[in-house]
C-alpha atoms as a PDB file:
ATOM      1  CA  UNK A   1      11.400   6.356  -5.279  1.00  0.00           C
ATOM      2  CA  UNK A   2       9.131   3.720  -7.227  1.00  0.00           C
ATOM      3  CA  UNK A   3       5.944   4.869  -7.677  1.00  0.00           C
ATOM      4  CA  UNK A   4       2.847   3.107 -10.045  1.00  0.00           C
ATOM      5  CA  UNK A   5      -0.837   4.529 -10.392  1.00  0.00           C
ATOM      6  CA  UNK A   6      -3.743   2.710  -9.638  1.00  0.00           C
ATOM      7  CA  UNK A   7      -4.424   1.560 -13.032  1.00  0.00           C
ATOM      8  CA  UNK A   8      -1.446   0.065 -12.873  1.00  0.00           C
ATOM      9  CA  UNK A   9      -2.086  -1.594  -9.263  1.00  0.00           C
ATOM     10  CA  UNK A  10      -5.232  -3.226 -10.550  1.00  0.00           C
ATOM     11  CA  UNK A  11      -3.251  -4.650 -13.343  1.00  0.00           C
ATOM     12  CA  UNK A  12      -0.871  -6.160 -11.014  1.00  0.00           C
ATOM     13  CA  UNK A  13      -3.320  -7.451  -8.441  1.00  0.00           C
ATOM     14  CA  UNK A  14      -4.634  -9.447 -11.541  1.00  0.00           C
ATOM     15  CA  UNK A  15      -1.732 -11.108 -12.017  1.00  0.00           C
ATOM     16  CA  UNK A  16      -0.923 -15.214 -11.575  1.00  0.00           C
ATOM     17  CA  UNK A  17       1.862 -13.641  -8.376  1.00  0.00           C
ATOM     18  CA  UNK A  18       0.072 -10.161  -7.494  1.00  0.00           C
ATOM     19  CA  UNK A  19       2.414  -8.177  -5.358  1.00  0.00           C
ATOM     20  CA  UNK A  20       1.878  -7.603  -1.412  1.00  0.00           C
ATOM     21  CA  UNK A  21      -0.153  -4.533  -0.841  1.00  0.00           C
ATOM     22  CA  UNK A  22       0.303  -2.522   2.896  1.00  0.00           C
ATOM     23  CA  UNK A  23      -2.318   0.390   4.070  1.00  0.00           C
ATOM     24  CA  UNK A  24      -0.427   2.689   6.123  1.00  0.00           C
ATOM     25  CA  UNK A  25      -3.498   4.306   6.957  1.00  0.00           C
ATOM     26  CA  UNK A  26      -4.670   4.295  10.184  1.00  0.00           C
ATOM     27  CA  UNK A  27      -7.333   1.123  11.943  1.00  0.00           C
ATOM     28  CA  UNK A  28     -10.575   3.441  11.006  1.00  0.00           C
ATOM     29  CA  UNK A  29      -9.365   4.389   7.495  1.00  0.00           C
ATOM     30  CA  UNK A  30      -8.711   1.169   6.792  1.00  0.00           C
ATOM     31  CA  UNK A  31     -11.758  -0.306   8.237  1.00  0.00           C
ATOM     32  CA  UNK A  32     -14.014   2.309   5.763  1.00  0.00           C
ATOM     33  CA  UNK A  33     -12.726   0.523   2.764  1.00  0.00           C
ATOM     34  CA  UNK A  34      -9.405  -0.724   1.423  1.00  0.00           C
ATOM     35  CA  UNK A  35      -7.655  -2.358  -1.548  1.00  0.00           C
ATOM     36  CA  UNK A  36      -8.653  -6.282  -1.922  1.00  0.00           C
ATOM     37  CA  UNK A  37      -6.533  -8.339   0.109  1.00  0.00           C
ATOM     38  CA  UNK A  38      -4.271  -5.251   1.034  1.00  0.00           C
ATOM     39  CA  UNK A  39      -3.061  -5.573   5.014  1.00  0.00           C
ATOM     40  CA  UNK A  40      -2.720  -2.637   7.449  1.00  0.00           C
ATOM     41  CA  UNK A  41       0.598  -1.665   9.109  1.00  0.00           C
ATOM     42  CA  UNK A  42      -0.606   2.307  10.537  1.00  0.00           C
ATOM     43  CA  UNK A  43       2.279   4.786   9.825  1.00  0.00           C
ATOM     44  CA  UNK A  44       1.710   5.620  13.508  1.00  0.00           C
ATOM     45  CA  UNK A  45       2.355   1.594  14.387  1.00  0.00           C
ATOM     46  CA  UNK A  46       4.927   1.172  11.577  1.00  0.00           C
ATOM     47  CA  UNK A  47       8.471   1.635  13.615  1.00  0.00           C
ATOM     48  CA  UNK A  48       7.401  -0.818  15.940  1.00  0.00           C
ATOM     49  CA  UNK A  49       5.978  -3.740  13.481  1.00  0.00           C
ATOM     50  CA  UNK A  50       8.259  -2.460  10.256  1.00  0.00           C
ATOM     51  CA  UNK A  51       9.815  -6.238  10.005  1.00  0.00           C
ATOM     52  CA  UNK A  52       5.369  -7.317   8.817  1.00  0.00           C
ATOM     53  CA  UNK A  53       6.283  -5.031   5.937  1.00  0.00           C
ATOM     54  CA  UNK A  54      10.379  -5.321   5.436  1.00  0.00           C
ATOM     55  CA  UNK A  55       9.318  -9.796   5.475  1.00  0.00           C
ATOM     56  CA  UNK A  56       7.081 -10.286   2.955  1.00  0.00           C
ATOM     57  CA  UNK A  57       7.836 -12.227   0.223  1.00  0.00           C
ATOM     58  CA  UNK A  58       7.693 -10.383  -3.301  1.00  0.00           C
ATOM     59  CA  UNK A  59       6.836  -7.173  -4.527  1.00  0.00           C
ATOM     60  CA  UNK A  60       5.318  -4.926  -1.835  1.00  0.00           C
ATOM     61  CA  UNK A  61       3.343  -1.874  -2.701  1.00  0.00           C
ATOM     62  CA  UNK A  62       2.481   0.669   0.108  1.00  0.00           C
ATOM     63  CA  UNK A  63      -0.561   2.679   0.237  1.00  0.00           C
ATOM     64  CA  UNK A  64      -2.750   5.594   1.854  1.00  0.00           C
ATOM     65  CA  UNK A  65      -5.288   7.648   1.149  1.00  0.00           C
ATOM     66  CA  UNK A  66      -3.965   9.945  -1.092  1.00  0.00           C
ATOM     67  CA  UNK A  67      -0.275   8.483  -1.713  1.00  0.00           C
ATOM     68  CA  UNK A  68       1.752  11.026   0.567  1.00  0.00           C
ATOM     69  CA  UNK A  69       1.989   8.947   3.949  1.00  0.00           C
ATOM     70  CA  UNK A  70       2.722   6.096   1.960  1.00  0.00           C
ATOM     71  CA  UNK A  71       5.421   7.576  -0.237  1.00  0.00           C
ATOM     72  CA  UNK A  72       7.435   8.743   2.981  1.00  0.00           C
ATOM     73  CA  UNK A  73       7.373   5.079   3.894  1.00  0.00           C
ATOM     74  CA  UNK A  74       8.519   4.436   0.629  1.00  0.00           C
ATOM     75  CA  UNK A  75      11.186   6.604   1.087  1.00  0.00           C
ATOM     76  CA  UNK A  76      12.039   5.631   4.079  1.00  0.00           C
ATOM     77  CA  UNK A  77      12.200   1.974   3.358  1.00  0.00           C
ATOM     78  CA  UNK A  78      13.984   2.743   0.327  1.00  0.00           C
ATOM     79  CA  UNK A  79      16.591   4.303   1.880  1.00  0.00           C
ATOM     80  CA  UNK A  80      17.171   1.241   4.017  1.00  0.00           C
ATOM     81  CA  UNK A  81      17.550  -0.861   0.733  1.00  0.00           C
ATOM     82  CA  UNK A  82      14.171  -2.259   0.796  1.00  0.00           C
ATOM     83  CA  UNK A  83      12.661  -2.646  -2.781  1.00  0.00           C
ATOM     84  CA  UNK A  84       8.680  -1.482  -2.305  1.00  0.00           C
ATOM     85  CA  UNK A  85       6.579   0.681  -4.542  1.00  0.00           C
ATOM     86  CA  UNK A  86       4.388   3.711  -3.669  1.00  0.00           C
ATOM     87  CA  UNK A  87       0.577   3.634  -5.521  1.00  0.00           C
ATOM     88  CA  UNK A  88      -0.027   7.370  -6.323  1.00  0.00           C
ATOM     89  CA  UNK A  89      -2.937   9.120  -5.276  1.00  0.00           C
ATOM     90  CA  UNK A  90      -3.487   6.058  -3.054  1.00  0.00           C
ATOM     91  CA  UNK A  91      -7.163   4.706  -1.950  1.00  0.00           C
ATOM     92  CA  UNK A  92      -8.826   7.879  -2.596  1.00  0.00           C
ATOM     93  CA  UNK A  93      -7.866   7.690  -6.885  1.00  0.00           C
ATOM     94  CA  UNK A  94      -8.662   3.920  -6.457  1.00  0.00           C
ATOM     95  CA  UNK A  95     -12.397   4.420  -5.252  1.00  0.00           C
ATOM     96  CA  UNK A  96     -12.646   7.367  -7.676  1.00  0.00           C
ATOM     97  CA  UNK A  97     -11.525   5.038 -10.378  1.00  0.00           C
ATOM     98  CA  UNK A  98     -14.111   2.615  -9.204  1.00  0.00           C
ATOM     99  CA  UNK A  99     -11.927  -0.481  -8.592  1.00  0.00           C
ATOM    100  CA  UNK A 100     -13.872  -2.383  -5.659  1.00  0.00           C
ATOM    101  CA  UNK A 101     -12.937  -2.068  -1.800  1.00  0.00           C
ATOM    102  CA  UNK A 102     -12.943  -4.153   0.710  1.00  0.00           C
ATOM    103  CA  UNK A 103     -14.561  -3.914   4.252  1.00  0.00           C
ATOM    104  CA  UNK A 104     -12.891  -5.832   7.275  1.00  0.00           C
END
């Protein structure tokens, strides 16, 4: 599995083509703050509306709060030959890194 840190995500989101980013967390998690321009697919929702995630053009990156929902994703898209990333230690290492959050 393909995993980065979130040093390495705010590197990448600063780039000319930054990569897609997906919250698998759920509506209210996401709503209390999330990565800039990251988009929410909940794990619970993600069966039913994996083809937002499995479509986008690019790098993908999946998140969560604290990088385990999103690595089972990870693994689980992996394993269907999808190339996408996991960010370790998720939203909660990226607030406590102080990188900024966004608020829908």
């Amino acid at each position: 599995m393909q995993e980065i840190d979130v040093h390495a995500l705010a590197a990448r989101l600063a780039a000319p083509q930054p990569p897609a980013v997906v919250d698998v967390r759920e509506e209210h998690e996401f709503a209390a703050g999330h990565v800039p321009g990251a988009r929410n697919v909940p794990l619970s929702q993600l069966v039913d509306r994996v083809q937002e995630v499995t479509t986008l053009p690019g790098e993908v990156l999946l998140i969560c709060e604290s990088g385990g929902r999103s690595a089972q994703v990870t693994a689980w898209l992996g394993q269907q030959g999808y190339d996408v990333t996991n960010v370790a230690g998720g939203t909660g290492a990226w607030r406590a890194h102080g990188f900024p959050v966004d608020h829908p």
